[in-house]
N, C-alpha and C. Protein backbone atom coordinates (compact mmCIF):
# COMPACT_ATOMS: atom_id res chain seq x y z
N UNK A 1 48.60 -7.80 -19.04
CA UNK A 1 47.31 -7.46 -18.49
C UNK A 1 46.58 -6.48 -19.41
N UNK A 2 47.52 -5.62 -20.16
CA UNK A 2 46.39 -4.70 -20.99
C UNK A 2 46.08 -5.02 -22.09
N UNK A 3 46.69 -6.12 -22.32
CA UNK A 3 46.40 -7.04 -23.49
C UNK A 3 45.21 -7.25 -23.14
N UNK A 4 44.46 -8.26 -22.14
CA UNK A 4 43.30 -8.91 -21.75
C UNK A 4 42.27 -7.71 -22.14
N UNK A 5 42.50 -6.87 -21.69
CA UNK A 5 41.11 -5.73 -21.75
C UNK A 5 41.13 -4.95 -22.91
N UNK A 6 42.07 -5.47 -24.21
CA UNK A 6 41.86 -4.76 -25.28
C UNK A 6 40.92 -5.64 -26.26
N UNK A 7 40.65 -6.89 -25.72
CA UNK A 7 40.10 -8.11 -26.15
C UNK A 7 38.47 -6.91 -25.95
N UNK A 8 37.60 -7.69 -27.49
CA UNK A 8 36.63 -6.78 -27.68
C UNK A 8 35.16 -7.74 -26.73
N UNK A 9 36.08 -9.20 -26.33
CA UNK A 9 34.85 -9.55 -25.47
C UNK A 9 34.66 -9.42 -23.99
N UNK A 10 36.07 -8.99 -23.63
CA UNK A 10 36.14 -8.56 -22.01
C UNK A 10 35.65 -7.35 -21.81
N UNK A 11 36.14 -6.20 -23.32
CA UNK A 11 35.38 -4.82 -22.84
C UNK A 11 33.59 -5.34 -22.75
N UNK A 12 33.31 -5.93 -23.52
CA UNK A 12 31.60 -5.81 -23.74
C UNK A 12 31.26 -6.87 -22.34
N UNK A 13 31.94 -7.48 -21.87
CA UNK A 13 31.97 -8.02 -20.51
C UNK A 13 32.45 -6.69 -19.70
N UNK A 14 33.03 -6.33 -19.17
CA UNK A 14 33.01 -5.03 -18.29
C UNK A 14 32.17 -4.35 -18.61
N UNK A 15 31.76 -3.53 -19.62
CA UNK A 15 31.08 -2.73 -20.13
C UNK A 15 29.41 -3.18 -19.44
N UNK A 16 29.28 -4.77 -19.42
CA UNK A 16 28.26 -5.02 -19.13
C UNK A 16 27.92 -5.53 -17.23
N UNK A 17 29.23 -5.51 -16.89
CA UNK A 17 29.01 -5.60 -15.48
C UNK A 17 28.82 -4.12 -14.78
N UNK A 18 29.41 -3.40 -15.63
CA UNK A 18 29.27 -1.94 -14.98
C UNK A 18 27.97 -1.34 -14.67
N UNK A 19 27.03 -1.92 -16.24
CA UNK A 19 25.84 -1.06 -16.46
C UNK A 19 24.90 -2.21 -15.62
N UNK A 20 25.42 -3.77 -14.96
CA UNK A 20 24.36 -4.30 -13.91
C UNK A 20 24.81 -4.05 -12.75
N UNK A 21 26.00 -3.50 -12.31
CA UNK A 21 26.13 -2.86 -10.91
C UNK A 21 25.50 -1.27 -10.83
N UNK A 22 25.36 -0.71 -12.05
CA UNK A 22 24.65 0.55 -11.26
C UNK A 22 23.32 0.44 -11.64
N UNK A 23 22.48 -0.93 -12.02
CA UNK A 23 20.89 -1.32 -12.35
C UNK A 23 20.71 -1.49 -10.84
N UNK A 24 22.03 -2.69 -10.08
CA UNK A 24 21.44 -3.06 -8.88
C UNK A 24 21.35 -1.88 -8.03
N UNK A 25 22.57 -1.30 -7.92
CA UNK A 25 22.52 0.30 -6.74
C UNK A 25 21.10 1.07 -7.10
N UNK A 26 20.79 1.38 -8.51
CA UNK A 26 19.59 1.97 -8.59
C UNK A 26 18.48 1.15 -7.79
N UNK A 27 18.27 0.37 -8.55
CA UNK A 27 17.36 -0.64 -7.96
C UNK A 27 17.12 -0.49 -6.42
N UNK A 28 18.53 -0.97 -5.58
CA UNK A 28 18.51 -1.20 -4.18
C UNK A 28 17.84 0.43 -3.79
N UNK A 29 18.81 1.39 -3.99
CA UNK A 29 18.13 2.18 -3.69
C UNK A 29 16.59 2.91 -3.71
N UNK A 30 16.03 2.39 -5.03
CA UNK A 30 14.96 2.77 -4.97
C UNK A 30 13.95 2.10 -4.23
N UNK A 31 14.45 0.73 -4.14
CA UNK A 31 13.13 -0.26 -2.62
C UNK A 31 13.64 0.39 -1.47
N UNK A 32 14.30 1.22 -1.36
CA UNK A 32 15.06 1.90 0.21
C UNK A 32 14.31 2.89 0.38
N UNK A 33 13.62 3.66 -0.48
CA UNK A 33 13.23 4.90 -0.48
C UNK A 33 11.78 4.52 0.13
N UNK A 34 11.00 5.40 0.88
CA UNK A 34 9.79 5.44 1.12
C UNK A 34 9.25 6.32 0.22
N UNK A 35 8.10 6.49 -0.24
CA UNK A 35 7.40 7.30 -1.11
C UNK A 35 6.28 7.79 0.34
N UNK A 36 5.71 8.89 0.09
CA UNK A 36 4.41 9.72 1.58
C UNK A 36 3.46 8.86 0.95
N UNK A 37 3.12 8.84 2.04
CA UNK A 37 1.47 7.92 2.11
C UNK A 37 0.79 9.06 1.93
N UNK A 38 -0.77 8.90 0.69
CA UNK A 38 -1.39 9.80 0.87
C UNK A 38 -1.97 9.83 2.16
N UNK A 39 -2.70 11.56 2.46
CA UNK A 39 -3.61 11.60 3.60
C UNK A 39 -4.89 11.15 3.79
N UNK A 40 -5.36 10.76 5.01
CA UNK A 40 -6.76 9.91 5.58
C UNK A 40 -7.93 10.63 4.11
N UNK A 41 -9.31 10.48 4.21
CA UNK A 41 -10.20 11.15 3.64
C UNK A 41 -10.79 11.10 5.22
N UNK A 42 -11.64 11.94 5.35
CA UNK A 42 -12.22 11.91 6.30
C UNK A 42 -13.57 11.49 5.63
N UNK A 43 -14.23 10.54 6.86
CA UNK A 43 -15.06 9.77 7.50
C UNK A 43 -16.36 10.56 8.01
N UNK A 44 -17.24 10.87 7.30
CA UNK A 44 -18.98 10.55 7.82
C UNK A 44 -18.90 10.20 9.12
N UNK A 45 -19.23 10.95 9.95
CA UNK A 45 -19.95 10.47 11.76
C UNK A 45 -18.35 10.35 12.52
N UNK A 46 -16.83 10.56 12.26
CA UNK A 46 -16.13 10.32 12.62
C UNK A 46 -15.83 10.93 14.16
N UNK A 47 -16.40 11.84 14.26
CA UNK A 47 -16.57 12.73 15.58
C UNK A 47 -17.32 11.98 16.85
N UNK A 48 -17.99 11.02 16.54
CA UNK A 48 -18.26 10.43 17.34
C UNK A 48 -18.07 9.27 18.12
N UNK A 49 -17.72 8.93 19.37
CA UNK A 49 -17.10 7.95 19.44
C UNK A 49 -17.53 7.18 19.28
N UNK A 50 -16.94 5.33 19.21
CA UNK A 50 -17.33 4.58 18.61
C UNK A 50 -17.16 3.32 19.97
N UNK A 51 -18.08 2.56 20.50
CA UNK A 51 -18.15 1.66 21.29
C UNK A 51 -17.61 0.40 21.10
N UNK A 52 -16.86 -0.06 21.81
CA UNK A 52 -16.27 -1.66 20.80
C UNK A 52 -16.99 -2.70 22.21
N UNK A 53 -17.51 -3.63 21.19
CA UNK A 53 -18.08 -4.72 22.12
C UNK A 53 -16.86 -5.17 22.92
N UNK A 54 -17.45 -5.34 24.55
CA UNK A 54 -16.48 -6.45 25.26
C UNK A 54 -16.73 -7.34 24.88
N UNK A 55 -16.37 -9.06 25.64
CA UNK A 55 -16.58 -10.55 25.34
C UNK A 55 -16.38 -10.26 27.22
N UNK A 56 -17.08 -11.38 27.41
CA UNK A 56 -17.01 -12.13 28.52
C UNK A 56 -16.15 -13.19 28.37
N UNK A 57 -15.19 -13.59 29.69
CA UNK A 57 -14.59 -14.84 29.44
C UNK A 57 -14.96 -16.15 29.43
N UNK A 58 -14.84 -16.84 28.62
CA UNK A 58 -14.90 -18.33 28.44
C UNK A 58 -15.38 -19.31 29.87
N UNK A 59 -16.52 -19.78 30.23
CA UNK A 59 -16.34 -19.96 31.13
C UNK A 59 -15.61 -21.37 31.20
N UNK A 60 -15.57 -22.09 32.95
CA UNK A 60 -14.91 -22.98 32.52
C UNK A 60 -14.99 -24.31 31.92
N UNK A 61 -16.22 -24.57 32.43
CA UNK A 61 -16.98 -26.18 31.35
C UNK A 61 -16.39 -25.98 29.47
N UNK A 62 -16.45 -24.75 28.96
CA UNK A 62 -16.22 -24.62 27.57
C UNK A 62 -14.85 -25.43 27.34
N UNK A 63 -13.89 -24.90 28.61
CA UNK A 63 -12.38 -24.93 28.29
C UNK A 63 -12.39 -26.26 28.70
N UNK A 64 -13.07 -27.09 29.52
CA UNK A 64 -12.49 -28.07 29.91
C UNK A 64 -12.85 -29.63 28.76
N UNK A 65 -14.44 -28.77 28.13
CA UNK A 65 -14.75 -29.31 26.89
C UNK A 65 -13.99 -29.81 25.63
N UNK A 66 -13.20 -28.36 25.94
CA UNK A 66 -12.42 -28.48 25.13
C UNK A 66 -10.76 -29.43 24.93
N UNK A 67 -10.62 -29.16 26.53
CA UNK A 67 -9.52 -29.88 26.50
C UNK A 67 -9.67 -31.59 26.44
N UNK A 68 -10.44 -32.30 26.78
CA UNK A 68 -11.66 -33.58 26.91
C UNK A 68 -11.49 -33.81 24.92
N UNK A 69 -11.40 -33.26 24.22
CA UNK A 69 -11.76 -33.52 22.73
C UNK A 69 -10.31 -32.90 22.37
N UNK A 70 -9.20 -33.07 22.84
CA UNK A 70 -8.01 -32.91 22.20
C UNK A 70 -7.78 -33.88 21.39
N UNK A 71 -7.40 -33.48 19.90
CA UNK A 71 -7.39 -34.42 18.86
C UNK A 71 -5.87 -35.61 19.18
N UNK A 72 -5.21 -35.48 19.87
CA UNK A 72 -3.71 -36.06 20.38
C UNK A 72 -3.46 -36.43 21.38
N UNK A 73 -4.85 -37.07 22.08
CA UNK A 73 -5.02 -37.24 23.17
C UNK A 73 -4.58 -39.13 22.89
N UNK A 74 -3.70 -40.16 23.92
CA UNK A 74 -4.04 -41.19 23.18
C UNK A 74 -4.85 -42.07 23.03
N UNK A 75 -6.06 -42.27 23.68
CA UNK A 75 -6.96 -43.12 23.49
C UNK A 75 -7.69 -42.64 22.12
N UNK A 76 -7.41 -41.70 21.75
CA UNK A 76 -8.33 -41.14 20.64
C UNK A 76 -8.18 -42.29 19.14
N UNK A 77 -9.46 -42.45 18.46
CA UNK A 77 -9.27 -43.96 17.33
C UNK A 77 -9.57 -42.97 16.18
N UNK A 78 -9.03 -43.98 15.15
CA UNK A 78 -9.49 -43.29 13.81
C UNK A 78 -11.23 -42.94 13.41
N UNK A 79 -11.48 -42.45 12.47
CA UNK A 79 -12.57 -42.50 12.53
C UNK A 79 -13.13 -43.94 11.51
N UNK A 80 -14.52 -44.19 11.45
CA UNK A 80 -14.65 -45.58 10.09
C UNK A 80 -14.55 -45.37 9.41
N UNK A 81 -14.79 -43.99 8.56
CA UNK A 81 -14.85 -43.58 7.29
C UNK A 81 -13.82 -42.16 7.19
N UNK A 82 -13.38 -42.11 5.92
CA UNK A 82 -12.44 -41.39 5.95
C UNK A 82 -13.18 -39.59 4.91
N UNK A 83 -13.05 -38.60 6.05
CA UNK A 83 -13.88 -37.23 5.73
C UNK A 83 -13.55 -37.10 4.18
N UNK A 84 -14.50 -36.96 3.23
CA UNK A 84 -14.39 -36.44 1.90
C UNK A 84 -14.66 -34.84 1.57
N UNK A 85 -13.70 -34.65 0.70
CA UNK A 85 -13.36 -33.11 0.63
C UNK A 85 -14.76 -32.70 -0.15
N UNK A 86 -14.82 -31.45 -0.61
CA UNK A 86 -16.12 -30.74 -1.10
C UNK A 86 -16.05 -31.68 -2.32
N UNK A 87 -14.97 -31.28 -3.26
CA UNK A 87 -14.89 -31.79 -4.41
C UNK A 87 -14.78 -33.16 -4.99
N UNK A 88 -15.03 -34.67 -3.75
CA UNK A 88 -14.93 -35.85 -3.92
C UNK A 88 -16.55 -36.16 -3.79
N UNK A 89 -17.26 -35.57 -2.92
CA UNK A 89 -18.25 -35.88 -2.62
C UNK A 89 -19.41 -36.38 -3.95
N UNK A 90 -20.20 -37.46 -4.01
CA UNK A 90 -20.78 -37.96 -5.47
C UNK A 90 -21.92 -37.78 -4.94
């Protein structure tokens, strides 16, 4: 056995697994690490509060519109012509 590792291509083989097991530990460790987020800047008018639009709900004719034009519905047919992309169009 100490024959094998006096061989000058197994040392430069160990030699070289050593120095990519502590590339990967570095490595791993350093995507492990968080670095601080810098802090906010503050914001012009931020003191004031800020209103967020509601929505009203959907009423129900929309939804039922919608369900009426389900593309997987089966009576649904191909169309005659087949939609051309931006870039086919002549």
């Amino acid at each position: 056995m100490k024959a094998l590792f006096r061989a000058p291509a197994v040392r430069a083989a160990s030699v070289a697994l050593a120095a990519a097991l502590l590339l990967c530990v570095w490595a791993a460790r350093r995507a492990a690490t968080l670095e601080p987020l810098p802090g906010a800047k503050p914001v012009a008018g931020a003191a004031t509060p800020v209103r967020v639009p509601t929505r009203r709900a959907y009423p129900a004719e929309y939804l039922l519109v919608a369900l009426r034009g389900d593309p997987f519905r089966p009576e649904r047919q191909a169309a005659a012509t087949r939609f051309p992309l931006p870039g086919e169009r002549a």
